[in-house]
C-alpha atoms as a PDB file:
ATOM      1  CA  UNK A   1       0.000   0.000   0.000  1.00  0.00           C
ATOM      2  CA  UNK A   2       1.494   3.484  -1.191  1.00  0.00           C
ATOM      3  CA  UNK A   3       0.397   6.708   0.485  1.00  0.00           C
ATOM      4  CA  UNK A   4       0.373   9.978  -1.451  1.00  0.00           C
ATOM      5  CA  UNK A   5       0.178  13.191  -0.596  1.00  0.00           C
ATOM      6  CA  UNK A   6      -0.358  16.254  -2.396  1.00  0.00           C
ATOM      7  CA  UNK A   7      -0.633  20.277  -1.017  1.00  0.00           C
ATOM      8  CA  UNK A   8      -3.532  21.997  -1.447  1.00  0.00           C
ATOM      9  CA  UNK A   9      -3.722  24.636  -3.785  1.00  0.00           C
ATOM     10  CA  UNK A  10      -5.634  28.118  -4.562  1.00  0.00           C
ATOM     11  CA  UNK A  11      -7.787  29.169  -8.078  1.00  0.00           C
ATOM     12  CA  UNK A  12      -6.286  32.420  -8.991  1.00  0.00           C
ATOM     13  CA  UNK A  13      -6.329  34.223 -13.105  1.00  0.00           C
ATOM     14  CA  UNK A  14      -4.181  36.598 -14.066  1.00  0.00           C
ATOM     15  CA  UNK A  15      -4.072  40.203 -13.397  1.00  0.00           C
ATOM     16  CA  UNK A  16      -5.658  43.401 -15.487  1.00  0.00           C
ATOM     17  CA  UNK A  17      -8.871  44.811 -15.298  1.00  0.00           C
ATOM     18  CA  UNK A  18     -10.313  42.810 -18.648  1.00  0.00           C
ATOM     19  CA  UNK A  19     -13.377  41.493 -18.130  1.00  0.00           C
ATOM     20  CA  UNK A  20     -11.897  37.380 -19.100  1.00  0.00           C
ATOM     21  CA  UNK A  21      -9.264  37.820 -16.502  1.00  0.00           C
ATOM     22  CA  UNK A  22     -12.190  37.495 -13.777  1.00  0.00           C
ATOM     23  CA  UNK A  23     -13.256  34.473 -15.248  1.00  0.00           C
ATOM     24  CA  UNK A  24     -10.061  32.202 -16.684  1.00  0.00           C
ATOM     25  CA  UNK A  25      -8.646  30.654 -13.400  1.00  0.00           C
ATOM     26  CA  UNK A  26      -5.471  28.137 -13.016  1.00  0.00           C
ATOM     27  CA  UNK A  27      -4.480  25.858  -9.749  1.00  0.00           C
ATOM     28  CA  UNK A  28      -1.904  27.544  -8.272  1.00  0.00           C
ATOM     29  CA  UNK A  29       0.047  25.313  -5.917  1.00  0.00           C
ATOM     30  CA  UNK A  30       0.734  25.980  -2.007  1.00  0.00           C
ATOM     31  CA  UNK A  31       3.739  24.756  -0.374  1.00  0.00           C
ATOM     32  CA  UNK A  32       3.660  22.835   3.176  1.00  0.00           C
ATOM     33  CA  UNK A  33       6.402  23.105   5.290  1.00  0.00           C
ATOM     34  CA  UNK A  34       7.263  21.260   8.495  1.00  0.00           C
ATOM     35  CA  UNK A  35       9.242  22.552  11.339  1.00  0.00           C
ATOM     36  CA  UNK A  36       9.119  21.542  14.687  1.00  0.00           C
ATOM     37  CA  UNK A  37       6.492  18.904  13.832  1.00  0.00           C
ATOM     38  CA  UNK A  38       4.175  22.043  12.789  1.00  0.00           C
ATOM     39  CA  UNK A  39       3.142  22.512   9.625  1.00  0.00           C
ATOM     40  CA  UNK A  40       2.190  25.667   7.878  1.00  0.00           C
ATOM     41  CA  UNK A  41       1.276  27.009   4.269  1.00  0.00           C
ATOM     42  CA  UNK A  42       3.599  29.308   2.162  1.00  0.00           C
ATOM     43  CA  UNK A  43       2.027  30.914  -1.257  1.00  0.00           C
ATOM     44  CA  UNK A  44       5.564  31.934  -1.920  1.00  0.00           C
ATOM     45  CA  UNK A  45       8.163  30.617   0.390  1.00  0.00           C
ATOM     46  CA  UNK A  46      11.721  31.636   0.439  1.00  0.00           C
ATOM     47  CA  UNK A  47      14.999  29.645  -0.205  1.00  0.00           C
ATOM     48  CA  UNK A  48      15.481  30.479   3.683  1.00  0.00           C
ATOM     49  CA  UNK A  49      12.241  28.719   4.673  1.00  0.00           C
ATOM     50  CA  UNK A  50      12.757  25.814   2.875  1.00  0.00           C
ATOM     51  CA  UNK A  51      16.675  25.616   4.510  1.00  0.00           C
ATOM     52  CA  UNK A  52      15.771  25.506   7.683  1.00  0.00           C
ATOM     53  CA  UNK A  53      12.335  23.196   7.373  1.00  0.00           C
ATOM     54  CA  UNK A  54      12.365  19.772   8.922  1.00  0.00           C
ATOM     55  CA  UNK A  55      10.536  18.590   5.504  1.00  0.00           C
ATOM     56  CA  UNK A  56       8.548  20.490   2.833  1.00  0.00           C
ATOM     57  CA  UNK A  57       6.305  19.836  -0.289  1.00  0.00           C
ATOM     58  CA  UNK A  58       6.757  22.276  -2.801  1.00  0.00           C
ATOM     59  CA  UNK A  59       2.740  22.823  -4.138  1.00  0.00           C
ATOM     60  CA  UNK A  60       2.001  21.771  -7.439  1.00  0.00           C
ATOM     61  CA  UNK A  61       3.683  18.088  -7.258  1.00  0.00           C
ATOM     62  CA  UNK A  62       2.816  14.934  -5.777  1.00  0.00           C
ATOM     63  CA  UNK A  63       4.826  13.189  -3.179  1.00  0.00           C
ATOM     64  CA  UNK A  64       4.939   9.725  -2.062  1.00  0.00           C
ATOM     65  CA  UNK A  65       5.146   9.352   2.121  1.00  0.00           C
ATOM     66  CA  UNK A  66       5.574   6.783   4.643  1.00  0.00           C
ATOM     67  CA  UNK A  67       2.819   6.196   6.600  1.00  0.00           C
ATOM     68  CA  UNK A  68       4.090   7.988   9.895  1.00  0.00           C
ATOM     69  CA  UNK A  69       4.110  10.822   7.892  1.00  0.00           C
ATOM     70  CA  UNK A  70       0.819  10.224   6.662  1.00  0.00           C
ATOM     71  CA  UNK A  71      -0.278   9.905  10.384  1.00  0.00           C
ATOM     72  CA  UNK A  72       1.289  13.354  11.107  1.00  0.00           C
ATOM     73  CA  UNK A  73      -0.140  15.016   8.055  1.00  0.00           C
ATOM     74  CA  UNK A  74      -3.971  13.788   8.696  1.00  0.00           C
ATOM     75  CA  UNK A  75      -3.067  14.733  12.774  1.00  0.00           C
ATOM     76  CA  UNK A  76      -2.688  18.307  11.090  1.00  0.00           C
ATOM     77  CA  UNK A  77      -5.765  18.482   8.693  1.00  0.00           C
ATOM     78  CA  UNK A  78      -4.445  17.094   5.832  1.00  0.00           C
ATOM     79  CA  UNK A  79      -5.537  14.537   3.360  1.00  0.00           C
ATOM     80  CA  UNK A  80      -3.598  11.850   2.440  1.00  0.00           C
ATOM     81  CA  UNK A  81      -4.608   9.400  -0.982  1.00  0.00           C
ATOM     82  CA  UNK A  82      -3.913   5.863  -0.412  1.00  0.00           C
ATOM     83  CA  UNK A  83      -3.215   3.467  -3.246  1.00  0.00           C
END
């Protein structure tokens, strides 16, 4: 059995005040980083951030984990795929 985990992401279109920019959206990734056995969102994180997490997922990819992990991230709100 292989757990997978992917972040969550956001809808967002691009900017300028035409009226099709309010309605074309893309999924826009959001990474999860894990310090201290916390986890927390970034939209944008910084090289910094991601040097001194524990662990991250970097939004917009899919990440296979092993099932302590997958304990931790559904103990945090998370939801995990199992396959």
């Amino acid at each position: 059995m292989a757990f997978y985990f992917t972040p969550p992401t956001v809808s967002e279109g691009p900017a300028g005040d035409n009226v099709l920019h309010y309605r074309y959206k893309l999924e826009r990734g959001i990474t999860v980083i894990k310090e201290n056995d916390v986890y927390r969102q970034e939209r944008f994180p910084y090289a910094e951030d991601l040097a001194n997490a524990d662990l991250y997922y970097l939004g917009g990819h899919r990440y296979e984990i092993s099932s302590a992990e997958k304990a931790s991230l559904e103990a945090a709100g998370y939801t995990v795929e199992t396959v």
